[in-house]
N, C-alpha and C. Protein backbone atom coordinates (compact mmCIF):
# COMPACT_ATOMS: atom_id res chain seq x y z
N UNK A 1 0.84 -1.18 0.00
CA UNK A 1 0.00 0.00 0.00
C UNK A 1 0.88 1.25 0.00
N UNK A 2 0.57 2.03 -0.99
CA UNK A 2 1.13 3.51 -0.92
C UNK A 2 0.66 4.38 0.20
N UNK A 3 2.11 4.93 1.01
CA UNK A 3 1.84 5.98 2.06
C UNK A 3 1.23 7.18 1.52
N UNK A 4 0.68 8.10 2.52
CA UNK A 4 0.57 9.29 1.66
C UNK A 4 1.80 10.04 1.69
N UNK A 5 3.40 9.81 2.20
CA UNK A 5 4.06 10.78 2.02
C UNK A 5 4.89 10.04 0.69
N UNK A 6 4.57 9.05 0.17
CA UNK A 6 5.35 8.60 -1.12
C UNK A 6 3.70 9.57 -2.38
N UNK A 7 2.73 8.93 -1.79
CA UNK A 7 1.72 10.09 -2.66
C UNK A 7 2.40 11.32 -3.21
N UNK A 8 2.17 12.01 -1.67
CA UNK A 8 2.68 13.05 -2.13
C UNK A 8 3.84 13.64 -2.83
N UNK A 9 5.21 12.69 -2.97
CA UNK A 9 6.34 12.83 -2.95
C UNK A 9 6.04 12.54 -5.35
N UNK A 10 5.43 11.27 -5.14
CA UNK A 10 5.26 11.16 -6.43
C UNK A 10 3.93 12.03 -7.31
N UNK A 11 3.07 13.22 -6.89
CA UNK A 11 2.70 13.77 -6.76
C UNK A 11 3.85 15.13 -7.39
N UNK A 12 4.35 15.44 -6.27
CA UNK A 12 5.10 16.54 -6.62
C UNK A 12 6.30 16.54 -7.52
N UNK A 13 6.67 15.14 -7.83
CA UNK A 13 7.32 14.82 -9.53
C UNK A 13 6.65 15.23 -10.90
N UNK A 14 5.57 14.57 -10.14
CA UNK A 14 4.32 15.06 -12.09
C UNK A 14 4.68 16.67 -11.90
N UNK A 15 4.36 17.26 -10.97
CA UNK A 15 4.21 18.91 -10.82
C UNK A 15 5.34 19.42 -11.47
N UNK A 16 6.98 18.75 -10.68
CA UNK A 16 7.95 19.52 -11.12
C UNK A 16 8.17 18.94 -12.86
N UNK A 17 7.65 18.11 -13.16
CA UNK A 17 7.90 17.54 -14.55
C UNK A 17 6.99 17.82 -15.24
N UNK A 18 6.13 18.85 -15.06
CA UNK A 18 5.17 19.67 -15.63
C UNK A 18 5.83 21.36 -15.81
N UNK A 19 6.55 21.09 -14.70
CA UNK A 19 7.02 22.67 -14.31
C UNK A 19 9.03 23.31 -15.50
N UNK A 20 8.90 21.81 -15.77
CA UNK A 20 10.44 21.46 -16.68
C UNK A 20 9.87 20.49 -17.33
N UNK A 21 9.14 20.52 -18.56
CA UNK A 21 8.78 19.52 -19.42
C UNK A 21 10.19 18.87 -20.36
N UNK A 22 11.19 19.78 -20.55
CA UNK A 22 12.01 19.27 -21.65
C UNK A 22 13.41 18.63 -20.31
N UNK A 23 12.92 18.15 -19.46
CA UNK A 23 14.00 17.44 -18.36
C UNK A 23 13.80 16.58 -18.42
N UNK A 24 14.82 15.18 -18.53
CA UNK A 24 14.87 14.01 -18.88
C UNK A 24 14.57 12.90 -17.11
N UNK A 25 13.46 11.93 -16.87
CA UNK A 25 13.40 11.63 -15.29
C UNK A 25 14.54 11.24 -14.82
N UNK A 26 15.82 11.09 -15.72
CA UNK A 26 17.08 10.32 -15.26
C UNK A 26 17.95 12.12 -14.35
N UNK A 27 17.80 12.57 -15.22
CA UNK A 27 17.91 13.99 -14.66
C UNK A 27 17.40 14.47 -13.48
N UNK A 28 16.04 14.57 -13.47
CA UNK A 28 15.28 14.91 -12.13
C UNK A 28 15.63 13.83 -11.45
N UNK A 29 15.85 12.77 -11.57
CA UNK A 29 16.53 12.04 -10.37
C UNK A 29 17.71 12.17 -10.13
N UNK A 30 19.08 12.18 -10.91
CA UNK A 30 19.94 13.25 -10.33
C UNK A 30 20.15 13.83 -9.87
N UNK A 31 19.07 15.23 -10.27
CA UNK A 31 19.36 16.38 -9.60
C UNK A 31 18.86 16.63 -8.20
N UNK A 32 17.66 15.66 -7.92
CA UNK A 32 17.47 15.25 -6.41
C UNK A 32 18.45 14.57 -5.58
N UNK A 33 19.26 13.92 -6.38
CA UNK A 33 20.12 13.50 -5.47
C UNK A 33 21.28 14.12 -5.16
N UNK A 34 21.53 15.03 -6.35
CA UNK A 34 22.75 15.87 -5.49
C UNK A 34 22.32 17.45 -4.63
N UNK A 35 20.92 17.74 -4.27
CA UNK A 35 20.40 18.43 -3.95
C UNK A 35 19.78 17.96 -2.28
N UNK A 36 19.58 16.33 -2.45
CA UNK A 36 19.43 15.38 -1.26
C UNK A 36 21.13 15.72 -0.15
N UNK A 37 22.11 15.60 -1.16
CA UNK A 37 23.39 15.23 -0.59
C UNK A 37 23.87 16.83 -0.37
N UNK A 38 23.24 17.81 -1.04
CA UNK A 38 24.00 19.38 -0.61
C UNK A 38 23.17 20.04 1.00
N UNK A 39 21.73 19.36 0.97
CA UNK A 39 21.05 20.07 1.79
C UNK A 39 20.75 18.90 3.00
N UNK A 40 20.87 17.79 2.58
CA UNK A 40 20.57 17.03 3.79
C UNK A 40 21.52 15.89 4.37
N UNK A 41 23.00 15.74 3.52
CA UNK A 41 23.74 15.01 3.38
C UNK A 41 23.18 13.57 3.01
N UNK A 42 22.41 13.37 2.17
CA UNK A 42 21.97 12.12 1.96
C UNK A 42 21.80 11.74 0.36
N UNK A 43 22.08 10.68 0.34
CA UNK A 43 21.77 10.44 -1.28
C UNK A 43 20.53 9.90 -1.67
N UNK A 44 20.04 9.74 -2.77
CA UNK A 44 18.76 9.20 -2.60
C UNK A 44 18.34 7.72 -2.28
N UNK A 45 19.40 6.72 -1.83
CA UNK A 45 19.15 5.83 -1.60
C UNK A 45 19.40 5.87 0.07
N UNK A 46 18.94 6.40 0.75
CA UNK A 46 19.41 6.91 2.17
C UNK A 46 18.16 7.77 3.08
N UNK A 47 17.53 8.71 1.45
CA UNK A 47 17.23 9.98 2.30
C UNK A 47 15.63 9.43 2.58
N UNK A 48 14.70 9.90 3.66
CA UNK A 48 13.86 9.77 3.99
C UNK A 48 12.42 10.63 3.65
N UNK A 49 11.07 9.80 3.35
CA UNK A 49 10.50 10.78 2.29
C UNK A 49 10.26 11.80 2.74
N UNK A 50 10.33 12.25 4.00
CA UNK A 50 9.85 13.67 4.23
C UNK A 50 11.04 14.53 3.88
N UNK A 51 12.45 13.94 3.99
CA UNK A 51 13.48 15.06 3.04
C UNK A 51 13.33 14.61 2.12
N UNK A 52 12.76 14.07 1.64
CA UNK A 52 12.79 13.92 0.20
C UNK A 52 11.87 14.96 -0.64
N UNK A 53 10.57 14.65 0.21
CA UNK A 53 9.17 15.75 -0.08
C UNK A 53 9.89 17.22 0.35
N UNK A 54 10.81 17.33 1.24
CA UNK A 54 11.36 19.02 1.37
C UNK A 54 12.24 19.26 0.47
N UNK A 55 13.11 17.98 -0.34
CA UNK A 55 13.61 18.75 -1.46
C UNK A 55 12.71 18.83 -2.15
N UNK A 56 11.85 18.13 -2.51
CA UNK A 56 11.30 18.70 -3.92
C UNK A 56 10.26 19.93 -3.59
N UNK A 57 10.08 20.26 -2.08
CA UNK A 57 9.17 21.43 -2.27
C UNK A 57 9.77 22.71 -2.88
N UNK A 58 11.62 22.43 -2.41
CA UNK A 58 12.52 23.41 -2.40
C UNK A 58 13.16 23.48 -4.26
N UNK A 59 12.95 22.17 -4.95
CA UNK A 59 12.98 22.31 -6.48
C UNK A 59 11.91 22.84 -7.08
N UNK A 60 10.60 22.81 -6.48
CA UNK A 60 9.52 23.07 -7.11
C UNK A 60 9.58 24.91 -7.03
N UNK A 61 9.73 25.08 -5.97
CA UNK A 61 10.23 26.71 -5.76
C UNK A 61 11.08 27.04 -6.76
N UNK A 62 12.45 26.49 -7.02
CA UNK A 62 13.47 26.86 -7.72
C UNK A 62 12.84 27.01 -9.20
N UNK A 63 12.26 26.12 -9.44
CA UNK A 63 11.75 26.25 -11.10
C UNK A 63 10.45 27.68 -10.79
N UNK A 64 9.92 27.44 -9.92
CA UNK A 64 9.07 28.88 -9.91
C UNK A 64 9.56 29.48 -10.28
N UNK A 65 10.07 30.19 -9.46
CA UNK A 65 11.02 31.19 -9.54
C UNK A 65 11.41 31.80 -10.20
N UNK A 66 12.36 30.67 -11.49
CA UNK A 66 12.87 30.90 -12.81
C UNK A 66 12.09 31.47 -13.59
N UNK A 67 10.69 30.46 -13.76
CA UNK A 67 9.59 30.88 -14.78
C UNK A 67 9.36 32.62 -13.98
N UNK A 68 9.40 32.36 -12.92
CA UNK A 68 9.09 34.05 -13.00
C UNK A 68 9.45 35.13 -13.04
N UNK A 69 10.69 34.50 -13.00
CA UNK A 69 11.94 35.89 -13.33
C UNK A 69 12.76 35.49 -12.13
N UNK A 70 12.12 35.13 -10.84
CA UNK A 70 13.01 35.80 -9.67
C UNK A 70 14.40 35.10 -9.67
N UNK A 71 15.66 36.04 -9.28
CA UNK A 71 16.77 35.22 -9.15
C UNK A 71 16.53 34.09 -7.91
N UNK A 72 16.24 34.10 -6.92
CA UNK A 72 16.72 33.47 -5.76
C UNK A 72 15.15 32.71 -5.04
N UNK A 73 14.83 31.97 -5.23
CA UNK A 73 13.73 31.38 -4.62
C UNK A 73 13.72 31.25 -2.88
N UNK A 74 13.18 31.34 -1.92
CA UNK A 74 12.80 31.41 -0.71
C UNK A 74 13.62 29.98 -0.11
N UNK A 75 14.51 29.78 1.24
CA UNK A 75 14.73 28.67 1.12
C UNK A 75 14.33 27.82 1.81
N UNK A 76 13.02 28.02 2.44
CA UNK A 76 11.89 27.67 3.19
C UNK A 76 10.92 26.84 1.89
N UNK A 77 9.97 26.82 2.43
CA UNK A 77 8.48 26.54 1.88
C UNK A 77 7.30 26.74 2.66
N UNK A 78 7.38 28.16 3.05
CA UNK A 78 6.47 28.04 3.72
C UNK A 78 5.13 27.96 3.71
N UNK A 79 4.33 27.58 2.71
CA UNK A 79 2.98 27.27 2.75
C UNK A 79 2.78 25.99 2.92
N UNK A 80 3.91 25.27 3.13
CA UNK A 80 3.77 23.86 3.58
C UNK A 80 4.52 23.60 4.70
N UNK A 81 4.85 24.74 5.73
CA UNK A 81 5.40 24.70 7.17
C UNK A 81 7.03 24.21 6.82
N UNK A 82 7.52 23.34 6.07
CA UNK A 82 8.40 22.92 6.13
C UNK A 82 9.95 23.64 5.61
N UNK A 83 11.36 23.48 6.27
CA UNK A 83 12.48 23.96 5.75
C UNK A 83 13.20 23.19 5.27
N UNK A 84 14.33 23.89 4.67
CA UNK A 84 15.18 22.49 3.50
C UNK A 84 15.46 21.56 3.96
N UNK A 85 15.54 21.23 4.98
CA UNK A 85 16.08 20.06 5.99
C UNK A 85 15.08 19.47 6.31
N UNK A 86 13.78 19.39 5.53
CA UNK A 86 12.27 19.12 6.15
C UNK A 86 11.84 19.09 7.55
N UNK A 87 12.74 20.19 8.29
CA UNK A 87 12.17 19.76 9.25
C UNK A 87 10.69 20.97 9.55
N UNK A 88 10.03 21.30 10.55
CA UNK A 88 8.71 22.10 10.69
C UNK A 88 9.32 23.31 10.94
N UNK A 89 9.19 24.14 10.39
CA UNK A 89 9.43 25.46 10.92
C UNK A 89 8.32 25.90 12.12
N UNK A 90 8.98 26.72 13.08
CA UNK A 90 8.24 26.63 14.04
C UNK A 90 7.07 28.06 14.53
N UNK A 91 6.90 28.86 13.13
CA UNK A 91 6.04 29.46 12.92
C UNK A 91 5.99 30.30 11.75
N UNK A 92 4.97 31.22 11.65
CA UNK A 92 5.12 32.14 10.28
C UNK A 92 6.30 32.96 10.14
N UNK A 93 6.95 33.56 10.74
CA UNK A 93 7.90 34.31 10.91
C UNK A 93 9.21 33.56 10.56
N UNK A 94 9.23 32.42 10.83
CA UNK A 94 10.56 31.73 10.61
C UNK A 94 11.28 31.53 9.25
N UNK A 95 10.56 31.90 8.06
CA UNK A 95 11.07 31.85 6.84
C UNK A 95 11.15 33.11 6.42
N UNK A 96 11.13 33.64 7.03
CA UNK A 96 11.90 35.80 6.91
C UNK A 96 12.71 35.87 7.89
N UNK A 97 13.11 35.23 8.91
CA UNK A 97 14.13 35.49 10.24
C UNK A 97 15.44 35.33 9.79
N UNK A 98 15.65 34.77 8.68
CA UNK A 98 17.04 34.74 8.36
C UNK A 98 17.84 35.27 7.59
């Protein structure tokens, strides 16, 4: 049976592979993994889905971003409580405190 944090995790693949149509999945899996190993020291055979679901909230930002011009995407997520390290941020304020 599928968890809901693999749901969600494969979920937010279609999104970012909607969000970068001309990216190859051998790529997006790559690039999760050296994005797993810069922000959480883990590779993807290691990392756990909730860092896994915080990198990709934190890729899904990054491609925002791009499409919208901005240089530097937020390195939070905060409409989903969580920071690059997935762990909970511990209120609204915490993704502007730094």
């Amino acid at each position: 049976m599928i968890t809901s944090s693999q749901r969600e995790a494969l979920s937010m693949l279609s999104e970012i592979m909607e969000l970068a149509p001309d990216i190859r999945v051998g790529q997006l899996m790559a690039h999760l993994g050296f994005m797993g190993e810069m922000h959480v020291d883990k590779g993807l055979g290691t990392i756990e889905d909730d860092e896994l679901i915080a990198i990709l909230h934190r890729h899904r930002a990054e491609l925002r971003a791009r499409l919208e011009g901005s240089p530097f995407p937020p390195l939070a997520d905060a409409d989903n409580g969580f920071s690059i390290s997935g762990s909970p941020l511990p209120g609204p304020s915490a993704a502007t405190s730094s």
